[in-house]
N, C-alpha and C. Protein backbone atom coordinates (compact mmCIF):
# COMPACT_ATOMS: atom_id res chain seq x y z
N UNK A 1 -193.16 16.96 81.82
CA UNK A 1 -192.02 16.71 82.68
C UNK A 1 -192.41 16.81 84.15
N UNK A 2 -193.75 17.36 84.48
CA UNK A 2 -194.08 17.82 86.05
C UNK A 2 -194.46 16.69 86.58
N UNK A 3 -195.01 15.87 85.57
CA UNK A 3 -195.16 14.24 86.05
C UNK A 3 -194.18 13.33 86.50
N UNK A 4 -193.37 13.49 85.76
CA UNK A 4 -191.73 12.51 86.28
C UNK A 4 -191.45 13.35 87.73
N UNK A 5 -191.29 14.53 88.06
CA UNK A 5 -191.02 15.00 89.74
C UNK A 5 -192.40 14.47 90.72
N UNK A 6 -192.91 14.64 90.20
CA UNK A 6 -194.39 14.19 91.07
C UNK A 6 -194.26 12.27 91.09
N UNK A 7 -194.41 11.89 90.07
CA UNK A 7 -194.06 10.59 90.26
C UNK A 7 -192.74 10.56 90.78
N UNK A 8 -191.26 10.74 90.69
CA UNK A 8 -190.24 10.85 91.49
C UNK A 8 -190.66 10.89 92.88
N UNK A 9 -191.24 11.98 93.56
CA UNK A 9 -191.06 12.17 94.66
C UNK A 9 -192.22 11.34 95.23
N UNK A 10 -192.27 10.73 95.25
CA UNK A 10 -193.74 9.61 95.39
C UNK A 10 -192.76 8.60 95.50
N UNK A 11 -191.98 8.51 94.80
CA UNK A 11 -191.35 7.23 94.52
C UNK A 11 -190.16 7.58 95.94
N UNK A 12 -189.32 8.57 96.31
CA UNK A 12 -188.51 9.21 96.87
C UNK A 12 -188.62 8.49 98.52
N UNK A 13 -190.27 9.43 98.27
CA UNK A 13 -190.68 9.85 99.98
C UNK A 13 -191.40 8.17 100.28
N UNK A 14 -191.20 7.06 99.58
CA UNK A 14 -191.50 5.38 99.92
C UNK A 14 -190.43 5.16 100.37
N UNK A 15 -189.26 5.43 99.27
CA UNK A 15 -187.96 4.43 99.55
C UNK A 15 -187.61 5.22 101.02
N UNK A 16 -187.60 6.02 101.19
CA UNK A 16 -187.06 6.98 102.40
C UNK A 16 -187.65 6.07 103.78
N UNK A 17 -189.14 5.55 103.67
CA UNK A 17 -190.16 5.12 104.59
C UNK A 17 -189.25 3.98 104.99
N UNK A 18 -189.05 3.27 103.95
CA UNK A 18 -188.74 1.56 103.41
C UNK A 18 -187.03 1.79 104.34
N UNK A 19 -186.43 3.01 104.16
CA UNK A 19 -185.00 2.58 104.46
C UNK A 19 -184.56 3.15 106.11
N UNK A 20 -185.70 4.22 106.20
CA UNK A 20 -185.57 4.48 107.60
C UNK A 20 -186.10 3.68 108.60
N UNK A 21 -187.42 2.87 108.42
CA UNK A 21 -188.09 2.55 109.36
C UNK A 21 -187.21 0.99 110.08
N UNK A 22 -186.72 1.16 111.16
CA UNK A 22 -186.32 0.25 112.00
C UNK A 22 -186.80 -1.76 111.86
N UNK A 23 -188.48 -1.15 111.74
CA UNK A 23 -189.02 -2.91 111.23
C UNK A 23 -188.80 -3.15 109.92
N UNK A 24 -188.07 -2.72 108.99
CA UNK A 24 -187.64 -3.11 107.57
C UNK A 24 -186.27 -3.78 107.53
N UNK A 25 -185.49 -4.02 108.47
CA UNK A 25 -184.36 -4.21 108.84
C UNK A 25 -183.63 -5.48 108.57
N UNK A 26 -185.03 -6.28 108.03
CA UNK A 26 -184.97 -7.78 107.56
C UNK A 26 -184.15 -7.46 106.11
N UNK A 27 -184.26 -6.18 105.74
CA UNK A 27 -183.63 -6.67 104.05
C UNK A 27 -182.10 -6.37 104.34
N UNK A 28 -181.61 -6.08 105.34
CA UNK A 28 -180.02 -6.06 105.57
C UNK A 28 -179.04 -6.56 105.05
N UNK A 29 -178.22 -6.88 104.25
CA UNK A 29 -177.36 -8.04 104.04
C UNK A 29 -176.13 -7.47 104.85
N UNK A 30 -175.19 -8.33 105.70
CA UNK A 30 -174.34 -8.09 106.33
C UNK A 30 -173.98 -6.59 106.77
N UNK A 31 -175.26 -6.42 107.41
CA UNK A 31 -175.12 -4.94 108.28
C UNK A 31 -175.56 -3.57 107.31
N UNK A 32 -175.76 -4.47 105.87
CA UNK A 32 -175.68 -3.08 104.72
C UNK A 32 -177.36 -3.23 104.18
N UNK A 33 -178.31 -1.77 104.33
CA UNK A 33 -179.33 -2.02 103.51
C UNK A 33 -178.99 -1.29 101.94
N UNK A 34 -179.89 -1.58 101.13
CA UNK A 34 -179.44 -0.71 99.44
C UNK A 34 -180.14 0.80 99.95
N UNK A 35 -179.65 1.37 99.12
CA UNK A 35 -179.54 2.83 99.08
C UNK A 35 -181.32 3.18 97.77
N UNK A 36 -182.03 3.14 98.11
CA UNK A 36 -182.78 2.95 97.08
C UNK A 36 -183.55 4.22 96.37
N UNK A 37 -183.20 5.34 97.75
CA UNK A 37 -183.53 6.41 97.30
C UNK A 37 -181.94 6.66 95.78
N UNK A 38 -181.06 6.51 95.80
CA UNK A 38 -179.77 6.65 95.35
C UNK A 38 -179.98 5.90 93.75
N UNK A 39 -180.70 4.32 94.11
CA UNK A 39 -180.93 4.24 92.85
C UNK A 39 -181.44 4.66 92.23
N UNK A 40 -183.18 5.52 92.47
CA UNK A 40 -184.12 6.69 91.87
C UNK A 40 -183.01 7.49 91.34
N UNK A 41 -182.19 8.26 91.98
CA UNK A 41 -181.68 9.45 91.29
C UNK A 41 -180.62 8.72 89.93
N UNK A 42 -180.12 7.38 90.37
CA UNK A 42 -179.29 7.09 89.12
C UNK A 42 -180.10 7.07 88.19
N UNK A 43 -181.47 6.38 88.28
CA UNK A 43 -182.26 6.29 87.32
C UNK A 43 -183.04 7.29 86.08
N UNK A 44 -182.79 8.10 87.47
CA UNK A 44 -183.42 9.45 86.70
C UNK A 44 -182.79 10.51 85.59
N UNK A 45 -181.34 10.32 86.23
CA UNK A 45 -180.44 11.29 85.51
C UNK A 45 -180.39 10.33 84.47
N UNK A 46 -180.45 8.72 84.27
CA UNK A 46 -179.52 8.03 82.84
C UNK A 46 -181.70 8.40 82.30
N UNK A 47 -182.09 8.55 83.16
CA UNK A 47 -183.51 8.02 81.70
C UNK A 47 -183.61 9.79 81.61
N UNK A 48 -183.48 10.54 82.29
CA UNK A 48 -183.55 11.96 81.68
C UNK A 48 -183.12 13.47 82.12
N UNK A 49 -181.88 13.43 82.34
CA UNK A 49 -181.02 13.91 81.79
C UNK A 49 -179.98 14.20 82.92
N UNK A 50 -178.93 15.48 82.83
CA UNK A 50 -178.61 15.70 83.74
C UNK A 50 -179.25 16.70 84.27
N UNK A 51 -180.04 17.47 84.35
CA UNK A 51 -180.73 18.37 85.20
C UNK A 51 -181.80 17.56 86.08
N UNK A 52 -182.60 16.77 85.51
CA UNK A 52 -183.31 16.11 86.53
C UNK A 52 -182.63 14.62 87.19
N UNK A 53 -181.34 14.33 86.88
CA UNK A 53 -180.68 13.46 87.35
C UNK A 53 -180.00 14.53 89.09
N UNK A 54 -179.62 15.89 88.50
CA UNK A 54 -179.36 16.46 89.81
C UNK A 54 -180.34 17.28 90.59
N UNK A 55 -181.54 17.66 89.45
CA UNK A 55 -182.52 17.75 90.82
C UNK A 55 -183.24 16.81 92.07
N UNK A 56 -183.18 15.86 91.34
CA UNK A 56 -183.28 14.56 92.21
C UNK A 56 -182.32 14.39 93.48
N UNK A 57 -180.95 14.15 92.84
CA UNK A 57 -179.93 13.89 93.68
C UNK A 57 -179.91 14.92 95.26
N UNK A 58 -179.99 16.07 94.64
CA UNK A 58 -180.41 17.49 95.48
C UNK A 58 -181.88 17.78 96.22
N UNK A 59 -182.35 17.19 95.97
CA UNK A 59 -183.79 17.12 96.49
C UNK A 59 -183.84 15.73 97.66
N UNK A 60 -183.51 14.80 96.72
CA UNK A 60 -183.77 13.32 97.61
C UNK A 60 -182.68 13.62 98.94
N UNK A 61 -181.43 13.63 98.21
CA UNK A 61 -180.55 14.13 99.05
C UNK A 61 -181.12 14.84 100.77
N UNK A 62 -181.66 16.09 100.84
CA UNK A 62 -181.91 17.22 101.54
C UNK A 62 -183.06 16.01 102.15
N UNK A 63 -183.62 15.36 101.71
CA UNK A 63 -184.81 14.59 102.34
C UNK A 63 -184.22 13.61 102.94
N UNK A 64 -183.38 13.21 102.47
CA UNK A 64 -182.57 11.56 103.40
C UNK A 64 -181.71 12.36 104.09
N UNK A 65 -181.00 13.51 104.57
CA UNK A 65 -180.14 14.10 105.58
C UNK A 65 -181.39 14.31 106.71
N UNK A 66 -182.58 15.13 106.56
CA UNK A 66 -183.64 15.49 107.11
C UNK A 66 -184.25 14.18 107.96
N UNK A 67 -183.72 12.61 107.38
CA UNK A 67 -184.50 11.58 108.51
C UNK A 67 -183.22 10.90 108.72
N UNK A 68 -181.92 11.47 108.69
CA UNK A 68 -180.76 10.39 109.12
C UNK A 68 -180.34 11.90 110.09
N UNK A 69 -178.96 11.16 110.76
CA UNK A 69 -178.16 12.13 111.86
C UNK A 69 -177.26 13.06 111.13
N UNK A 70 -177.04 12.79 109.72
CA UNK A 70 -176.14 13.49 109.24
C UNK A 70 -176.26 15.08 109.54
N UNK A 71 -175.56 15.99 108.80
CA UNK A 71 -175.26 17.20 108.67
C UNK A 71 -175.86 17.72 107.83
N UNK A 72 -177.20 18.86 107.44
CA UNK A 72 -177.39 18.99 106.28
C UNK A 72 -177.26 19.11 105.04
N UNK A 73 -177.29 18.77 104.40
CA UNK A 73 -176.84 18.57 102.58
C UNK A 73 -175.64 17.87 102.62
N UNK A 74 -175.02 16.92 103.88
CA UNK A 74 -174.46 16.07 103.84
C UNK A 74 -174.41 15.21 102.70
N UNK A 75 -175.68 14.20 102.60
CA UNK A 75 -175.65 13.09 101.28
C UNK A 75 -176.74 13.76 100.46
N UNK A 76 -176.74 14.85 100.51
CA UNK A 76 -177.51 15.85 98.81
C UNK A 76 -176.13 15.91 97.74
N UNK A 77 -174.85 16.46 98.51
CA UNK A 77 -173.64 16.31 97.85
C UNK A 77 -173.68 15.47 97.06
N UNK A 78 -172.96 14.14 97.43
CA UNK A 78 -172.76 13.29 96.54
C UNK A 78 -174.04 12.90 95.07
N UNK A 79 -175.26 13.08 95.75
CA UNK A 79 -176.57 12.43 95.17
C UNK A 79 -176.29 13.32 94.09
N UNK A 80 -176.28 15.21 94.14
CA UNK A 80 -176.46 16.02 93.32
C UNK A 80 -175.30 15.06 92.00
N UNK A 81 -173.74 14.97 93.05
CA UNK A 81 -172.96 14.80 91.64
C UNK A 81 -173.32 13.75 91.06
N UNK A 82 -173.42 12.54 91.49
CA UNK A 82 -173.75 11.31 90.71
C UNK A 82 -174.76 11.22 90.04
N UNK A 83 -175.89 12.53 89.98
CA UNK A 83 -176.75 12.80 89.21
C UNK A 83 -176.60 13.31 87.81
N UNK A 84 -175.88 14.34 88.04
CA UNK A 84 -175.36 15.10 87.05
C UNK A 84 -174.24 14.34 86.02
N UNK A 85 -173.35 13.29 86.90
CA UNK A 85 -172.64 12.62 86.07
C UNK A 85 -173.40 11.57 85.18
N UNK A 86 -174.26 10.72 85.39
CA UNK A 86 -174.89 9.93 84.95
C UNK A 86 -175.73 10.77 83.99
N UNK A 87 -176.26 11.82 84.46
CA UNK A 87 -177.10 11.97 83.47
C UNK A 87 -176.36 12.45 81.90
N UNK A 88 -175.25 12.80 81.92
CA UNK A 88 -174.17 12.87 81.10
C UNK A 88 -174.28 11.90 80.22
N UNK A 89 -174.19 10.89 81.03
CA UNK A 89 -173.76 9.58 80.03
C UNK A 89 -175.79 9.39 79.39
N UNK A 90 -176.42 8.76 80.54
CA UNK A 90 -177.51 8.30 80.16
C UNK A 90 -177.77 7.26 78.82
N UNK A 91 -179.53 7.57 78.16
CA UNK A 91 -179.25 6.71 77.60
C UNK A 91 -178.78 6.68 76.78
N UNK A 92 -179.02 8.26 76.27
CA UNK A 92 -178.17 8.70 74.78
C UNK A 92 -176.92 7.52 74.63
N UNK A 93 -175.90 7.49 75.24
CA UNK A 93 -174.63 7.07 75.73
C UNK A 93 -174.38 5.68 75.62
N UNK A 94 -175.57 5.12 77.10
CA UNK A 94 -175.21 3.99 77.51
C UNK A 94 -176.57 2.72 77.45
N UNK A 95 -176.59 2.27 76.55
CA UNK A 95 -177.58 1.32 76.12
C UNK A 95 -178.34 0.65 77.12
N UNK A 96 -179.47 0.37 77.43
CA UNK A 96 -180.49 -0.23 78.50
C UNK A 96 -180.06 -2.05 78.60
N UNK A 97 -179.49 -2.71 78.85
CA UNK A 97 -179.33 -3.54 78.97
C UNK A 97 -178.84 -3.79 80.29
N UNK A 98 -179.23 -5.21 80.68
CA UNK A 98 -178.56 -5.20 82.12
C UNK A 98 -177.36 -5.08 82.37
N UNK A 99 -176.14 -5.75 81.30
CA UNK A 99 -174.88 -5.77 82.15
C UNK A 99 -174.47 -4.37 82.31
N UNK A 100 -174.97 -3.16 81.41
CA UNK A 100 -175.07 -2.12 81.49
C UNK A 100 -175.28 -1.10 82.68
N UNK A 101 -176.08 -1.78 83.04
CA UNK A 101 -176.91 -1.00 84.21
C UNK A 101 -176.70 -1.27 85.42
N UNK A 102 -175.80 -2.83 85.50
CA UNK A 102 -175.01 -3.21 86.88
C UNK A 102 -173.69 -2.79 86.80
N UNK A 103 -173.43 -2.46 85.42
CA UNK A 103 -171.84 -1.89 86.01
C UNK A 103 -172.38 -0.04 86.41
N UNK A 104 -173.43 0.20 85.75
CA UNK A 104 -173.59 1.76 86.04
C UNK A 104 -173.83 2.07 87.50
N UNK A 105 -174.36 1.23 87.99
CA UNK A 105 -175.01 1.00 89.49
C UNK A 105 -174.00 0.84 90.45
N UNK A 106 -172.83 -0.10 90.02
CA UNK A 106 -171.68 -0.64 90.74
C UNK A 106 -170.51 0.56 90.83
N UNK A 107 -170.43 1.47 89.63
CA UNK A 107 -169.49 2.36 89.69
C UNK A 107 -170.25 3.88 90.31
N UNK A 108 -171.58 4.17 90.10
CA UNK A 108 -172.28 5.28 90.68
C UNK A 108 -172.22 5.05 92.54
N UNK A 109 -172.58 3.83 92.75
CA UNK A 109 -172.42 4.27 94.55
C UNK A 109 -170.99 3.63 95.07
N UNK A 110 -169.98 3.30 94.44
CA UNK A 110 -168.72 3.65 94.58
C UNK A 110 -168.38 4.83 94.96
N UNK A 111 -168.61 5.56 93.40
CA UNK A 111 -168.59 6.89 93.42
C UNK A 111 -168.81 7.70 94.66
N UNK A 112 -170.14 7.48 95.02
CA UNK A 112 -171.03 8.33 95.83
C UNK A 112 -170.46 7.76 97.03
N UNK A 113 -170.13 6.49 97.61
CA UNK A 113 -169.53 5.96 98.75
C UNK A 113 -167.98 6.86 98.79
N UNK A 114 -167.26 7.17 97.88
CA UNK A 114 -166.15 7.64 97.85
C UNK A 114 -166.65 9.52 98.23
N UNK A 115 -167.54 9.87 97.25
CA UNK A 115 -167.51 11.41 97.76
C UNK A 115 -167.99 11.29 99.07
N UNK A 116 -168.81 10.29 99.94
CA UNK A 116 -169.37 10.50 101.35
C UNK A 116 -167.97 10.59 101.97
N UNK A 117 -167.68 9.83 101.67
CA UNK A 117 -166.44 9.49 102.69
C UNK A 117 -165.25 10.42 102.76
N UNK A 118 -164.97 11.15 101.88
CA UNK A 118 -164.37 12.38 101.94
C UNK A 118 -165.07 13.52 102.65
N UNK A 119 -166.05 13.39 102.22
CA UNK A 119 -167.05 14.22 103.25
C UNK A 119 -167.05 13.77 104.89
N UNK A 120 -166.95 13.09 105.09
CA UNK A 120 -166.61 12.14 106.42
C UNK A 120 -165.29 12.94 107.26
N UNK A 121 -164.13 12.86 106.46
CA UNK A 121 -163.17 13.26 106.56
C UNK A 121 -163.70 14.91 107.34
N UNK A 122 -163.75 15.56 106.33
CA UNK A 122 -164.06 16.94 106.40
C UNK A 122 -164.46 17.08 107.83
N UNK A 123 -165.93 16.27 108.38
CA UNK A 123 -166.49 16.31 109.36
C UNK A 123 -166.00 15.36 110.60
N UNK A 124 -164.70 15.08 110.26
CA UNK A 124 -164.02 14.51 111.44
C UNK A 124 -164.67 12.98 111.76
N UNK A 125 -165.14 12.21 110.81
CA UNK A 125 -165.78 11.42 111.35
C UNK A 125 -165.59 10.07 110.18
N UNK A 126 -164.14 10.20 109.40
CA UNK A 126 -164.70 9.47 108.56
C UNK A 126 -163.15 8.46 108.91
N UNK A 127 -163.99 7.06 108.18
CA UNK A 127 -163.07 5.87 108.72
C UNK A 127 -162.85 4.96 107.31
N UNK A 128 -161.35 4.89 107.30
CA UNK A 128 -161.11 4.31 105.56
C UNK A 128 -161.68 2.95 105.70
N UNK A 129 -162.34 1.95 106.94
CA UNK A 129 -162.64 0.82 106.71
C UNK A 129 -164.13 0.90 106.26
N UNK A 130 -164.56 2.35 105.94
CA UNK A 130 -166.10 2.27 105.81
C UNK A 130 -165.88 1.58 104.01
N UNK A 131 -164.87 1.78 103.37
CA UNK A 131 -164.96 1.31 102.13
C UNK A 131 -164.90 -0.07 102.07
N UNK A 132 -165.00 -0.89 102.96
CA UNK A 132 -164.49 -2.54 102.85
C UNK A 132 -166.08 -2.71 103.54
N UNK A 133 -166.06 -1.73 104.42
CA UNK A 133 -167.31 -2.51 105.52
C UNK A 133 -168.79 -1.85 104.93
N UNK A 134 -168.73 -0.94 103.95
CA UNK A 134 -170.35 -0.31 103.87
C UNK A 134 -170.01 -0.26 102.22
N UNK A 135 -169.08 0.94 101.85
CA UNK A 135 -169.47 0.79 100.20
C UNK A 135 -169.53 -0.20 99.31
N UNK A 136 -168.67 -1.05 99.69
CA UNK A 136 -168.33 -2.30 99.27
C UNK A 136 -169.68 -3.23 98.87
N UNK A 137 -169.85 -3.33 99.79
CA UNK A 137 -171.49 -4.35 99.91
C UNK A 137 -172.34 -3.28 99.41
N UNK A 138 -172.57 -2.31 99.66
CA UNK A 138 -173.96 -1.38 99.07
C UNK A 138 -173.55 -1.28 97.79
N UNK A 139 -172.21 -0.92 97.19
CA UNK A 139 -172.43 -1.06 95.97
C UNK A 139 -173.32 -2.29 95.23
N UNK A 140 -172.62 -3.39 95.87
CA UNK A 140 -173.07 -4.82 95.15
C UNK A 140 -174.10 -5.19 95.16
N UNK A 141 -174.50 -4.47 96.43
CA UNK A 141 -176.23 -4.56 96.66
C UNK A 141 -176.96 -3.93 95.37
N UNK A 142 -176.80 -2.40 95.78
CA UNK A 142 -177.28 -1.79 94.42
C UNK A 142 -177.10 -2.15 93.26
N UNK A 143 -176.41 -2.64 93.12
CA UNK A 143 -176.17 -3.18 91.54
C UNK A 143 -176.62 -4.70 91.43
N UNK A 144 -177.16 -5.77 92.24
CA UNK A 144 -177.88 -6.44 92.34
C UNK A 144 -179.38 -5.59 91.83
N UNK A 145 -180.08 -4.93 92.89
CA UNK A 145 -181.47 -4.72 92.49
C UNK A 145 -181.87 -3.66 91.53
N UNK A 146 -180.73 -2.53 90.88
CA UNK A 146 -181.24 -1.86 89.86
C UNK A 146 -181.51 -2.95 88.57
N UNK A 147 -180.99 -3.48 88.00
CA UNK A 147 -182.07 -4.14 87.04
C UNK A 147 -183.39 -4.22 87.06
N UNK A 148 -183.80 -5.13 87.86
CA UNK A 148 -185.40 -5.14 88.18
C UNK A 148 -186.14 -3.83 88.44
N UNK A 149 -185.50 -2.58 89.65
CA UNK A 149 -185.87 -1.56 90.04
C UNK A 149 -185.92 -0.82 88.47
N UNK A 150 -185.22 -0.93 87.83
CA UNK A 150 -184.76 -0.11 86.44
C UNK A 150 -185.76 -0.37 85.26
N UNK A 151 -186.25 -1.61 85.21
CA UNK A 151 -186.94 -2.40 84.82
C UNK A 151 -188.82 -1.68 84.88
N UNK A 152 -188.40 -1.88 86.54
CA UNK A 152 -190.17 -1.37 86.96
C UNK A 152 -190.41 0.04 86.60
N UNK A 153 -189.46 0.75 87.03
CA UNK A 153 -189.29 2.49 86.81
C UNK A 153 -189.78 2.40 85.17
N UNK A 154 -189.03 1.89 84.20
CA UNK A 154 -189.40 1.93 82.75
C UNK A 154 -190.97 1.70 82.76
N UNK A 155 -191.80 0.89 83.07
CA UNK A 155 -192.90 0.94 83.05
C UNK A 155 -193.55 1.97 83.87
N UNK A 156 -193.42 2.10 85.12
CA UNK A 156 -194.35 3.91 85.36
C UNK A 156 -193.77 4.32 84.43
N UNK A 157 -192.80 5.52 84.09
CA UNK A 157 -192.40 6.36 83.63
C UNK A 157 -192.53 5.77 81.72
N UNK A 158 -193.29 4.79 81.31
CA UNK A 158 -193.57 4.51 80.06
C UNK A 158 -193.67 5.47 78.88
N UNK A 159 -194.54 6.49 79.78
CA UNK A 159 -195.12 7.23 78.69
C UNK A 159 -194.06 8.61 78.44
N UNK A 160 -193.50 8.82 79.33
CA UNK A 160 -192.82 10.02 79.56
C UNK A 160 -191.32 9.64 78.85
N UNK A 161 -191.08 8.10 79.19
CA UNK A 161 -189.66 7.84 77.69
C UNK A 161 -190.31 7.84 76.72
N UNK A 162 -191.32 7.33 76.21
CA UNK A 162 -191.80 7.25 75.00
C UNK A 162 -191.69 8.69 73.80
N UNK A 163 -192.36 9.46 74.72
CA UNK A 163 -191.99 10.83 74.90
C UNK A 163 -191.08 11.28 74.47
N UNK A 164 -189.77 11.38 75.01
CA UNK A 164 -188.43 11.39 75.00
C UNK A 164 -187.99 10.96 73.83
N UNK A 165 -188.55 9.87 73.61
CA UNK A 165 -188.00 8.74 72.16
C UNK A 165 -186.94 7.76 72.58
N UNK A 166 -187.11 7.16 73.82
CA UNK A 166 -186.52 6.00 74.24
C UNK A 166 -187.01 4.87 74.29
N UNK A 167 -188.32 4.37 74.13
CA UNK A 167 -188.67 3.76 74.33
C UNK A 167 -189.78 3.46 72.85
């Protein structure tokens, strides 16, 4: 299992590179980039379990507050829950197929767009058009590229579902 965090956070501390760095800015779609650290943690909790679906969430989390302006453990919050929820369902639950995995994708950063944004609130800073103007599209985004992302993850992590008996 020390392999899936080590490969995780390998995988973590890229997307983090990929979503902070200013010259990546080309993958935008209407003002919105995907959340890709966000898809790792969905991924993690449905391929194994809910504990490493919320250590992820809680970890990646604390690392994407650490290179954005937020507040600390700002977006660890949400990451932790949508970790823990997914990993609930996972695969036990919810079968590997794509239409599967775009509605899981589509309703997880809903989700997570909805707990930010209450969190927003809290911190005086939150605006109900962020759901039309940011979750909206990042959901759709995300749920556009987890297939493929979901896809590739199954192959690193091959041996470690196999393991498991998912694969």
């Amino acid at each position: 299992m020390i392999i899936v965090y080590i490969i995780t956070g390998i995988l973590i501390l890229v997307s983090l590179v990929i979503q902070s760095h200013s010259s990546l800015d080309v993958i935008r779609i209407f003002g919105v980039k995907p959340d890709f650290v966000f898809i790792i943690v969905v991924y993690t909790g449905y391929s194994f379990g809910s504990i490493t679906g919320q250590v992820t969430g809680f970890v990646s989390g604390l690392f994407h507050d650490a290179v954005s302006n937020s507040p600390y453990g700002f977006l660890a919050l949400p990451k932790l829950t949508v970790g823990f929820i997914v990993g609930l369902l996972g695969r036990a639950v919810l079968k590997n197929n794509v239409p599967t995995i775009i509605i899981l994708m589509l309703v997880s950063t809903l989700v997570k767009g909805i707990i930010t944004l209450l969190l927003s609130y809290i911190f005086a800073q939150g605006m109900i058009s962020g759901i039309i103007d940011v979750i909206i599209p990042e959901a759709l985004y995300n749920a556009i590229l987890a297939p493929p992302l979901f896809f590739l993850f199954d192959k690193i992590f091959r041996g470690e579902l196999e393991r498991e008996g998912y694969l």
